[in-house]
Protein backbone atom coordinates (compact mmCIF):
# COMPACT_ATOMS: atom_id res chain seq x y z
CA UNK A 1 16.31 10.34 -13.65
CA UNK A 2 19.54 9.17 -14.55
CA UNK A 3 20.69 5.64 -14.67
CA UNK A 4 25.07 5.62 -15.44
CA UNK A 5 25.57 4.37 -19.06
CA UNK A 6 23.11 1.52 -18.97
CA UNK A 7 20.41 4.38 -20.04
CA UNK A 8 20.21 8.17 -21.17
CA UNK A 9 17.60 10.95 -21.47
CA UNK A 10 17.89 13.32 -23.95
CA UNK A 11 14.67 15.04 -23.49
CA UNK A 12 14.66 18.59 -22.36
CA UNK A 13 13.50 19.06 -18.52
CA UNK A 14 11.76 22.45 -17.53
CA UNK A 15 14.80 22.65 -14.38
CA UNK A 16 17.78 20.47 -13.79
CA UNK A 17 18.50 19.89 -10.58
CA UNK A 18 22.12 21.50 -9.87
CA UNK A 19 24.95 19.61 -8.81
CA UNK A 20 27.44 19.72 -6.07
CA UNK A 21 31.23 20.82 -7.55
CA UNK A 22 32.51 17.92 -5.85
CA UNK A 23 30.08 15.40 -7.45
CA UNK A 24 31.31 16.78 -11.27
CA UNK A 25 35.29 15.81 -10.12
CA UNK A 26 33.88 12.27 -8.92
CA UNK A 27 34.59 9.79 -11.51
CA UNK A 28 32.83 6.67 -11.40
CA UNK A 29 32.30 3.53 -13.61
CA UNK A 30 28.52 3.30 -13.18
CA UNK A 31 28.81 -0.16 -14.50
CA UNK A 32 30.72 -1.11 -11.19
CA UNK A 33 29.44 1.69 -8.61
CA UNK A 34 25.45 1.87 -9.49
CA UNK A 35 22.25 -0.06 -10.29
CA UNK A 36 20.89 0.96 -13.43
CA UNK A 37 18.56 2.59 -11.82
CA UNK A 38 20.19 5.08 -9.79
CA UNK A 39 21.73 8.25 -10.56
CA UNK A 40 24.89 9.75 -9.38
CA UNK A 41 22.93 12.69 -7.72
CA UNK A 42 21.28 10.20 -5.40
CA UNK A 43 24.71 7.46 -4.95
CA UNK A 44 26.38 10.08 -3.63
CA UNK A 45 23.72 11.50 -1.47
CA UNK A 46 23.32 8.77 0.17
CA UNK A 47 26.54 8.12 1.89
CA UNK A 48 28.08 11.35 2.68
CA UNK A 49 31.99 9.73 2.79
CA UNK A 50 31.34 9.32 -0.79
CA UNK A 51 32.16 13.44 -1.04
CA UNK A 52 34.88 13.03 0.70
CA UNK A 53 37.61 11.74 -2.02
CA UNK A 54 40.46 10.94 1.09
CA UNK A 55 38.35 8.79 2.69
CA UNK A 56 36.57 7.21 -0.08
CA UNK A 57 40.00 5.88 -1.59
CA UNK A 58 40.99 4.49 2.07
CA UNK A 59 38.13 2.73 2.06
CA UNK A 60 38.40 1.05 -1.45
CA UNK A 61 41.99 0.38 -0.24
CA UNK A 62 40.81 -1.85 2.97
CA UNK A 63 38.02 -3.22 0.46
CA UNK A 64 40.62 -4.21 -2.11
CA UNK A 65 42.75 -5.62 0.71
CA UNK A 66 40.01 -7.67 1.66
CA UNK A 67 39.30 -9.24 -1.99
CA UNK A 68 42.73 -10.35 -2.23
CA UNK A 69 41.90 -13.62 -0.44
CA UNK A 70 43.98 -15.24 2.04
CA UNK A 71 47.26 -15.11 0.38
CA UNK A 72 47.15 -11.50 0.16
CA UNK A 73 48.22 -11.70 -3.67
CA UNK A 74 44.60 -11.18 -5.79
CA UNK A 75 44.99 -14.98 -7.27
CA UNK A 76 41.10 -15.79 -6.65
CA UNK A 77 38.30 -13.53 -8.12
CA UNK A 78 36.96 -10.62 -5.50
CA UNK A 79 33.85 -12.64 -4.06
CA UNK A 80 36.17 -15.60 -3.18
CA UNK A 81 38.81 -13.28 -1.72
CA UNK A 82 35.74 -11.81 0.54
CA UNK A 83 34.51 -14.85 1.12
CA UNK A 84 37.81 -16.25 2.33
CA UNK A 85 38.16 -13.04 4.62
CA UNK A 86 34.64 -13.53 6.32
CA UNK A 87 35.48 -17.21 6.99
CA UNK A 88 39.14 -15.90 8.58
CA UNK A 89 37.55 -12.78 10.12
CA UNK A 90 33.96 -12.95 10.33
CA UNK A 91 33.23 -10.44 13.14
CA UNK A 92 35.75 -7.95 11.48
CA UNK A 93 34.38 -8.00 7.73
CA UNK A 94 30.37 -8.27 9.81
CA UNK A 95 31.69 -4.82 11.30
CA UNK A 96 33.42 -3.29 7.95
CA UNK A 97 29.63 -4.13 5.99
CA UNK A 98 27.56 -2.15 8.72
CA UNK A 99 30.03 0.96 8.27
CA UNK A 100 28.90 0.30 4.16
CA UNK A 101 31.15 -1.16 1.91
CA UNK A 102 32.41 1.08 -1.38
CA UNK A 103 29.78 0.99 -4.25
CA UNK A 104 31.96 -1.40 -6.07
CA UNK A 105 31.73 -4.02 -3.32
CA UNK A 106 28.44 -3.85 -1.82
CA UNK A 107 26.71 -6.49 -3.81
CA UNK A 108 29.57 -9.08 -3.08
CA UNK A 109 29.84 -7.98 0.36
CA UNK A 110 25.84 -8.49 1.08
CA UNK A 111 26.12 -11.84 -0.73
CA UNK A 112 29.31 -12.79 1.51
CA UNK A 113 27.19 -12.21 4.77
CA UNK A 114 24.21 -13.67 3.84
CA UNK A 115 26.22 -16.87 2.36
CA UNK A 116 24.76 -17.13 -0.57
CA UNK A 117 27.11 -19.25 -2.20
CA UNK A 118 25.84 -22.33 0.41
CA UNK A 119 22.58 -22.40 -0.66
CA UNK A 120 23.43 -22.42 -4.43
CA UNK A 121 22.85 -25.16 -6.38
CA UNK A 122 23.68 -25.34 -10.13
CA UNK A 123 21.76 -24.93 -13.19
CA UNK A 124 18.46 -25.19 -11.28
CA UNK A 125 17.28 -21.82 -11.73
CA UNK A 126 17.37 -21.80 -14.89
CA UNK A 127 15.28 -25.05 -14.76
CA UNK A 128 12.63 -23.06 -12.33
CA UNK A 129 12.08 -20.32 -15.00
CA UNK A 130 11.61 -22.89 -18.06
CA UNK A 131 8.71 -22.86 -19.63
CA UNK A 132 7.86 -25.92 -18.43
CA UNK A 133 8.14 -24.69 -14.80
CA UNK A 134 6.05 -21.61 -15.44
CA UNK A 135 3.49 -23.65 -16.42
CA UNK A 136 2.66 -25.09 -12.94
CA UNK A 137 3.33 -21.90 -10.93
CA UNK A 138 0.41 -20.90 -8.65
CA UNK A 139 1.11 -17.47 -8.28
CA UNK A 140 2.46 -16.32 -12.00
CA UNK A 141 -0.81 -14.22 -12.46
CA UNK A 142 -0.67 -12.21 -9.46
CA UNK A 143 3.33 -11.83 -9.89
CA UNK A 144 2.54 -10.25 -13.46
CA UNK A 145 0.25 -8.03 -12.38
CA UNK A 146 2.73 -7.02 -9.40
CA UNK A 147 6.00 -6.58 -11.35
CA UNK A 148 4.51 -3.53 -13.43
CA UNK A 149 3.67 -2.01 -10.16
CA UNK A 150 6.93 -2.08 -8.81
CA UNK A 151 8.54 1.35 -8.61
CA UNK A 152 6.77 2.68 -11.59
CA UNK A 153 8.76 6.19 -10.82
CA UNK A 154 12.02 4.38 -11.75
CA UNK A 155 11.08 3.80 -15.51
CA UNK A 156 8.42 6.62 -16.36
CA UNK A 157 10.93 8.02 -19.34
CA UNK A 158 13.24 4.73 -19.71
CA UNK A 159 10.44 2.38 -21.33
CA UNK A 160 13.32 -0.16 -22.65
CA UNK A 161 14.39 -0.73 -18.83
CA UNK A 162 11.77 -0.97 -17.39
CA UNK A 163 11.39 -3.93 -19.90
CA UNK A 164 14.16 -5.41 -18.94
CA UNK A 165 13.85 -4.89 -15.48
CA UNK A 166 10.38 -6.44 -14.89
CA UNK A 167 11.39 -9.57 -17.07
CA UNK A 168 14.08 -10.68 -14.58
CA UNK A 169 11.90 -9.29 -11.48
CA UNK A 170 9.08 -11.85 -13.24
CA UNK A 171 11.28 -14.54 -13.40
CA UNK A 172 12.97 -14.41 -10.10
CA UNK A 173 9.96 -14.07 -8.48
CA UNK A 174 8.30 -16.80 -10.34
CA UNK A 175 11.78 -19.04 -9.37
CA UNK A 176 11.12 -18.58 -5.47
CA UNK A 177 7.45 -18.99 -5.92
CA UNK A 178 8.48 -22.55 -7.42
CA UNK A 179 11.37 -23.19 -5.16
CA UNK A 180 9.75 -22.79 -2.04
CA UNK A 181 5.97 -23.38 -1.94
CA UNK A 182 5.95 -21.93 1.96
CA UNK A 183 6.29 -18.66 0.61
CA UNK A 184 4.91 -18.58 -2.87
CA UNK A 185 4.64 -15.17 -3.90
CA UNK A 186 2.85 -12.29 -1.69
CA UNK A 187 3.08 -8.12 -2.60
CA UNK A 188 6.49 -6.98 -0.83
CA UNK A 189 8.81 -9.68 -2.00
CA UNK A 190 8.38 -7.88 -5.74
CA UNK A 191 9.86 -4.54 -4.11
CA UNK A 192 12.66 -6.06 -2.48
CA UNK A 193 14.00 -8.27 -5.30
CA UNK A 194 13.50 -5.26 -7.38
CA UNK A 195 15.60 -3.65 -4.96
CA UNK A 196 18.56 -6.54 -5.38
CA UNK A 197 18.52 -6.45 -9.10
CA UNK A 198 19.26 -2.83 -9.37
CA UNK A 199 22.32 -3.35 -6.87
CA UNK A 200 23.60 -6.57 -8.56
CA UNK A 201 23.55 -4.71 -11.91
CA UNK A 202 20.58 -7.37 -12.97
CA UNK A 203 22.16 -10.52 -12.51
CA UNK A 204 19.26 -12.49 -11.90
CA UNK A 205 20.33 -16.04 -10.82
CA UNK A 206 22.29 -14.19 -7.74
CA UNK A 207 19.10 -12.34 -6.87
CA UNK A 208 17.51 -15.79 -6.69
CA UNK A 209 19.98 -17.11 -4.75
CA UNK A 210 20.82 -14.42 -1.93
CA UNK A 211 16.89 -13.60 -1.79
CA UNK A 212 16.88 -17.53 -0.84
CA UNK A 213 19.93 -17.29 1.53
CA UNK A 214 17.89 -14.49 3.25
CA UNK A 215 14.90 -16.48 4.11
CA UNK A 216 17.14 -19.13 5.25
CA UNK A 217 19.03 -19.01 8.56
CA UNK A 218 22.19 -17.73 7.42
CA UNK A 219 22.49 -14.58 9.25
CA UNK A 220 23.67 -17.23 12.23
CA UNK A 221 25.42 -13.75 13.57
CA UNK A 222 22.48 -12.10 15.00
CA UNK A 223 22.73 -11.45 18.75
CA UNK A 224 19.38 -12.44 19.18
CA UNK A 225 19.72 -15.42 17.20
CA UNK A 226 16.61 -14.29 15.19
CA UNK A 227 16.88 -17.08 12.00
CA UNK A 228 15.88 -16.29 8.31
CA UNK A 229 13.61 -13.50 7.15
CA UNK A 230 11.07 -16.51 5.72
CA UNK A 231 8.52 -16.25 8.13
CA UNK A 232 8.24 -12.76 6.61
CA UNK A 233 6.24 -14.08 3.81
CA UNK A 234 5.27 -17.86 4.27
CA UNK A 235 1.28 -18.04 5.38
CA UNK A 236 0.13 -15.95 8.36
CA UNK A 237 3.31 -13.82 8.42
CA UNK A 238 4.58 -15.64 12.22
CA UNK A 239 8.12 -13.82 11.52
CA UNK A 240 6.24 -10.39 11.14
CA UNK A 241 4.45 -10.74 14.21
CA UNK A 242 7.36 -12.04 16.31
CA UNK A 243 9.54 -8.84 15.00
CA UNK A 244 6.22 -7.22 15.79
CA UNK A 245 6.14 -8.44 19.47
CA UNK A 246 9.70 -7.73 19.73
CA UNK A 247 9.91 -4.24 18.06
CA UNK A 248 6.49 -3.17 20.94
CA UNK A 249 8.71 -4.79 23.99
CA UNK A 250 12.27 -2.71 22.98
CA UNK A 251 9.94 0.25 22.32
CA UNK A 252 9.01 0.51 25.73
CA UNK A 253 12.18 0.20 27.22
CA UNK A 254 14.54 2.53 24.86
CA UNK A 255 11.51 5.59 23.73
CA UNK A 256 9.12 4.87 26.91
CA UNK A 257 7.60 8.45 27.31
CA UNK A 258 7.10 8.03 23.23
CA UNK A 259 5.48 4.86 23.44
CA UNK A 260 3.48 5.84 26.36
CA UNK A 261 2.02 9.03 24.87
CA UNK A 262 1.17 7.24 21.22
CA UNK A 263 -1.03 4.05 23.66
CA UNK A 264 -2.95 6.95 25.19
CA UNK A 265 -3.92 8.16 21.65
CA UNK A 266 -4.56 4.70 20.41
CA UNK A 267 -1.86 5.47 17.85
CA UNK A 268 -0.86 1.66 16.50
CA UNK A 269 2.60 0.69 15.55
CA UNK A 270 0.98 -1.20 12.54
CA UNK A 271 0.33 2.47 10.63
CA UNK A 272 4.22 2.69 10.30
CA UNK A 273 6.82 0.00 11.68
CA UNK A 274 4.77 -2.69 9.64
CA UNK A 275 5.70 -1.39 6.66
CA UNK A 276 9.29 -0.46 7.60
CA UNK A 277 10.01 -4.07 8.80
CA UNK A 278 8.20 -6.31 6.01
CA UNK A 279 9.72 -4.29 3.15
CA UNK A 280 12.53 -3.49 4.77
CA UNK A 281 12.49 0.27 4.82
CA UNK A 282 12.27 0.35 0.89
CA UNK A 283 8.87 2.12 0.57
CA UNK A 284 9.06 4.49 3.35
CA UNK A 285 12.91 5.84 2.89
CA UNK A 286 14.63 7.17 0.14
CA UNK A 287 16.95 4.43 -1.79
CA UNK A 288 19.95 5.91 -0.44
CA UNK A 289 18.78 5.87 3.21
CA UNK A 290 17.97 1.84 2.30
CA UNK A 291 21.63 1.14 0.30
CA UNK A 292 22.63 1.79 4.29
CA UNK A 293 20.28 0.28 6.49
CA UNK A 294 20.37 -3.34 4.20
CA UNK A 295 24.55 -2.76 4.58
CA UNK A 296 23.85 -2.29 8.68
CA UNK A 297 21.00 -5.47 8.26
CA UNK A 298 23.25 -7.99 6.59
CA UNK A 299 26.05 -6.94 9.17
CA UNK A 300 24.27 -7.11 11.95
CA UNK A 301 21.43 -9.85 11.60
CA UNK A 302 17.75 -9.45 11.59
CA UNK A 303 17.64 -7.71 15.09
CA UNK A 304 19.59 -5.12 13.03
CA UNK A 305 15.80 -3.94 11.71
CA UNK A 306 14.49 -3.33 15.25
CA UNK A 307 17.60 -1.32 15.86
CA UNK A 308 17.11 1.12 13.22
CA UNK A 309 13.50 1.45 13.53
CA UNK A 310 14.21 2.44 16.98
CA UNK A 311 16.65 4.79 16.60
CA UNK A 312 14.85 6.46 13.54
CA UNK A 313 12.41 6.80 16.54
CA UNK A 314 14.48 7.89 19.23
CA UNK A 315 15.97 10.91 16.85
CA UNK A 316 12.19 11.96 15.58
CA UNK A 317 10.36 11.77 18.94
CA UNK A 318 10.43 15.66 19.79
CA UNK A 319 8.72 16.09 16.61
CA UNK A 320 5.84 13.75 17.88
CA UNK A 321 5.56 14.57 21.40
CA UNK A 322 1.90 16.19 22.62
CA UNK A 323 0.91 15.91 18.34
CA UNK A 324 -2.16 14.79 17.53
CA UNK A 325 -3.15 11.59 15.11
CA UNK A 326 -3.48 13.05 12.09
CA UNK A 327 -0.13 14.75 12.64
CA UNK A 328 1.72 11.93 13.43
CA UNK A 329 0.32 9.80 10.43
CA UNK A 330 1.29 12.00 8.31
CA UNK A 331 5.00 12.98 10.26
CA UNK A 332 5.72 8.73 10.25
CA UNK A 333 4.85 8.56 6.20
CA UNK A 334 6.93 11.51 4.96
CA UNK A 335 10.24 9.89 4.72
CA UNK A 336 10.45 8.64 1.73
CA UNK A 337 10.82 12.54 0.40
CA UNK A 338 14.01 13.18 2.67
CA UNK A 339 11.68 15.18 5.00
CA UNK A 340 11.92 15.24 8.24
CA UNK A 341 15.50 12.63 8.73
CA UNK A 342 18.64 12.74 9.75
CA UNK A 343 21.24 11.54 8.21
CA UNK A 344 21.47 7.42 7.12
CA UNK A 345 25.51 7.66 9.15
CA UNK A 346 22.80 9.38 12.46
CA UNK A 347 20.41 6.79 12.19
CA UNK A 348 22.62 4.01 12.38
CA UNK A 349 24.72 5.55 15.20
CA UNK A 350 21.33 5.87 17.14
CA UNK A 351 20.79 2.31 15.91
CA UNK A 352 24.10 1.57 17.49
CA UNK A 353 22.86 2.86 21.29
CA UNK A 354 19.64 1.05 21.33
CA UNK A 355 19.05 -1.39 24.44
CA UNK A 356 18.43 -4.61 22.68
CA UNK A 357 19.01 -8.20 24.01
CA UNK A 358 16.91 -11.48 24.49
CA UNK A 359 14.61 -9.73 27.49
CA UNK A 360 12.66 -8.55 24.96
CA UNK A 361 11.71 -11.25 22.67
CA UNK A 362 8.23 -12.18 23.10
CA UNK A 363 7.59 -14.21 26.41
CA UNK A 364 10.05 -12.94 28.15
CA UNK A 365 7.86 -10.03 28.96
CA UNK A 366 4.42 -9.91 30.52
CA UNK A 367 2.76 -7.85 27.58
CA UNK A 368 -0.07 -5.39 28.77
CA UNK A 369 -3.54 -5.83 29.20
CA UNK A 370 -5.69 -4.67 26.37
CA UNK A 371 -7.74 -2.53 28.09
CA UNK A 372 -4.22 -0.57 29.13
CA UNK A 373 -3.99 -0.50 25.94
CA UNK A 374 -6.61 0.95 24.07
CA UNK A 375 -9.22 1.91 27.18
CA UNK A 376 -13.25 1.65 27.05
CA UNK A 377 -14.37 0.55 23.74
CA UNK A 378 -16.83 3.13 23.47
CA UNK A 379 -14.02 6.21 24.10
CA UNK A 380 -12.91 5.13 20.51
CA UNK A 381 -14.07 5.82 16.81
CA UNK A 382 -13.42 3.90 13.58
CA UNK A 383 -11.21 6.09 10.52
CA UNK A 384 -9.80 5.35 7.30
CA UNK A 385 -5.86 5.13 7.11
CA UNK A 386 -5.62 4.08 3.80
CA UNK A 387 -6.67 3.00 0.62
CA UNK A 388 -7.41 -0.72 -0.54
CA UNK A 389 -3.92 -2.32 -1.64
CA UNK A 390 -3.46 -6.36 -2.02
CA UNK A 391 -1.51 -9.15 0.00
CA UNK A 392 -1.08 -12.04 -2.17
CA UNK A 393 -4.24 -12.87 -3.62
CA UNK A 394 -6.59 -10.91 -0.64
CA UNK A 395 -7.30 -6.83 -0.83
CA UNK A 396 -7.50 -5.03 2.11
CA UNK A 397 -7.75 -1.18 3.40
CA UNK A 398 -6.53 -0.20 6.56
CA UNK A 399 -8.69 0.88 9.39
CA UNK A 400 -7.55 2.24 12.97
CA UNK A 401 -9.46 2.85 16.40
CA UNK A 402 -9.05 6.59 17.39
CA UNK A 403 -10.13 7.82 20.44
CA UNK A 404 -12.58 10.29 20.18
CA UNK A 405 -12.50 13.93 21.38
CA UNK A 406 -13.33 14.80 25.18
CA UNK A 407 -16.89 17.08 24.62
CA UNK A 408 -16.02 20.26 27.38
């Protein structure tokens, strides 16, 4: 796979995947527009206004608009000038972000909303990563052992960045582990800050930084005033079950006939949504579908992961309707090929239409009686979903309760 000019690859490939004429006219300074670990190919695949020169160069227009700061004139550098804007204009730039910010901007613009610069504090990352530091960090043996996992397809034929890559991804990871003790280090924080180096061109203390500010309570804009993404990770996962709780109640109200029909199979929400909301969509969705959904996240609040799991949902459901178990399993994990999905721009317009406000955060709904739920004990059998994988320190495979098959 390509990677701009940070990387090439010479070697001779059995078929090249063709290219769109309008991609080859496209010029782009993959320094400014991609991670190193993206190609063009999949950039401009994943936000369709991209082909679309016109409207590309009116958006970098507004963008460049916006950097300028309040004078207007460009005097401060572009993260000030957007910084300045969201302070002046905060549900206008919040609404820009979710429609996705040009390439060039996205990194400042996700660091604007999450307000990174307020948790900053100088020089004390480095300190975190100092020898010194690493010496007394709990979790630097399970974070090695993790950062080599993390997207191994990425680096199979670009040895010397993958290098790179998992030195920073070790050392941020080993920073929060220090920083905050609450969350340590547990498998899904190594894909996401993965995820942030590659769109901050590697620039590791910022990682730090706006992976802090996003476990804080910065995204104060949520509707739902749902605070920072730290209970995500910290012990027992509370955030996880509380998006969990909330993601069951909005189910019910927006996809009902859905819902209804995957209870009556025993088909759990924890085979797919899990995974969707506690790495944020980055295993289960192609990069480009994710570049979107974190610009509609930021720009919306935390809530803003409900809404797209739902309307992912709400756009897939004839494909689910009267299917069996094994069908659906398999249907809810093929998205990370492309399969199966609309478009990123249809999701988050579905997103957009989704019935979501406080009624259904948990309490404020009397949730169902288990035996509603999954029926007489001994109507069910016990399968295999998955394969062991690890949590932290603990391994774990994945059972389910199936209801067995009616004998005629």
């Amino acid at each position: 796979m390509g990677c701009g000019n940070v990387c090439s690859d010479d070697k001779p490939h059995a078929k090249k995947p063709e290219r769109k004429p309008e991609l080859r006219k496209q010029k782009t300074n993959s320094k400014l527009l991609l991670g190193p670990a993206f190609s063009e190919q999949e950039l401009f695949n994943s936000d369709p206004s991209l082909l679309n020169s016109d409207a590309m160069k009116h958006k970098i227009k507004e963008w460049e608009k916006m950097a300028r700061g309040r004078d207007g004139k460009g005097t401060v550098s572009t993260e000030e000038g957007l910084r300045q804007y969201f302070d002046s204009r905060r549900e206008e730039f919040l609404n820009k972000l979710k429609e996705g910010p040009p390439p060039r901007y996205r990194w400042a613009a996700w660091k604007t909303a999450l307000q990174t610069s307020q948790v900053f504090t100088k020089d004390l990352y480095q300190s975190l990563i100092s020898q010194e530091k690493r010496k007394t960090a709990k979790w630097l043996n399970a974070i090695k052992a993790d950062t080599h996992r993390t997207y191994p397809e990425r680096f199979a034929e670009q040895k010397d960045l993958k290098v790179s890559v998992m030195e920073k991804l070790e050392n941020v990871l080993v920073a929060i582990s220090i920083y905050n003790p609450d969350i340590g280090y547990c498998q899904g924080m190594n894909f996401i800050v993965a995820f942030m180096l590659f769109i901050s061109d590697m620039k590791e203390e910022e990682v730090f930084w706006t992976f802090i500010a996003f476990t804080k309570d910065t995204l104060k804009h949520d509707p739902l005033h749902i605070d920072g993404a730290d209970g995500l990770y910290n012990d027992k996962f509370p955030k996880m079950d509380f998006l969990m709780k909330c993601f069951d109640n909005a189910f019910a109200r927006n996809v009902g006939d859905l819902k209804k029909y995957l209870d009556e199979i025993a088909f759990p929400n924890m085979l797919w949504v899990y995974k969707w909301i506690f790495i944020l969509f980055l295993l289960s969705f192609p990069f480009a579908y994710c570049l979107r959904f974190w610009d509609y996240i930021f720009g919306y609040g935390l809530s803003g992961i409900l809404r797209l799991s739902l309307g992912i949902v709400a756009l897939t459901k004839n494909e689910l309707k009267d299917k069996d178990f094994t069908y659906i399993n398999t249907f809810m994990t093929s998205f990370k090929n492309g399969r199966n999905l609309p478009s990123a721009e249809e999701i988050i317009e579905a997103a957009e239409r989704i019935d979501l406000d406080a009624s259904i955060l948990p309490g404020n709904n009397v949730p169902q009686e288990e035996d509603e739920l999954m029926g007489d004990v001994e109507d069910l059998s016990l399968i295999h979903i998955s394969e062991p994988t690890r949590l932290g320190m603990i391994s774990y495979a994945v059972f389910c309760l199936k209801k067995k098959k009616k004998k005629k």
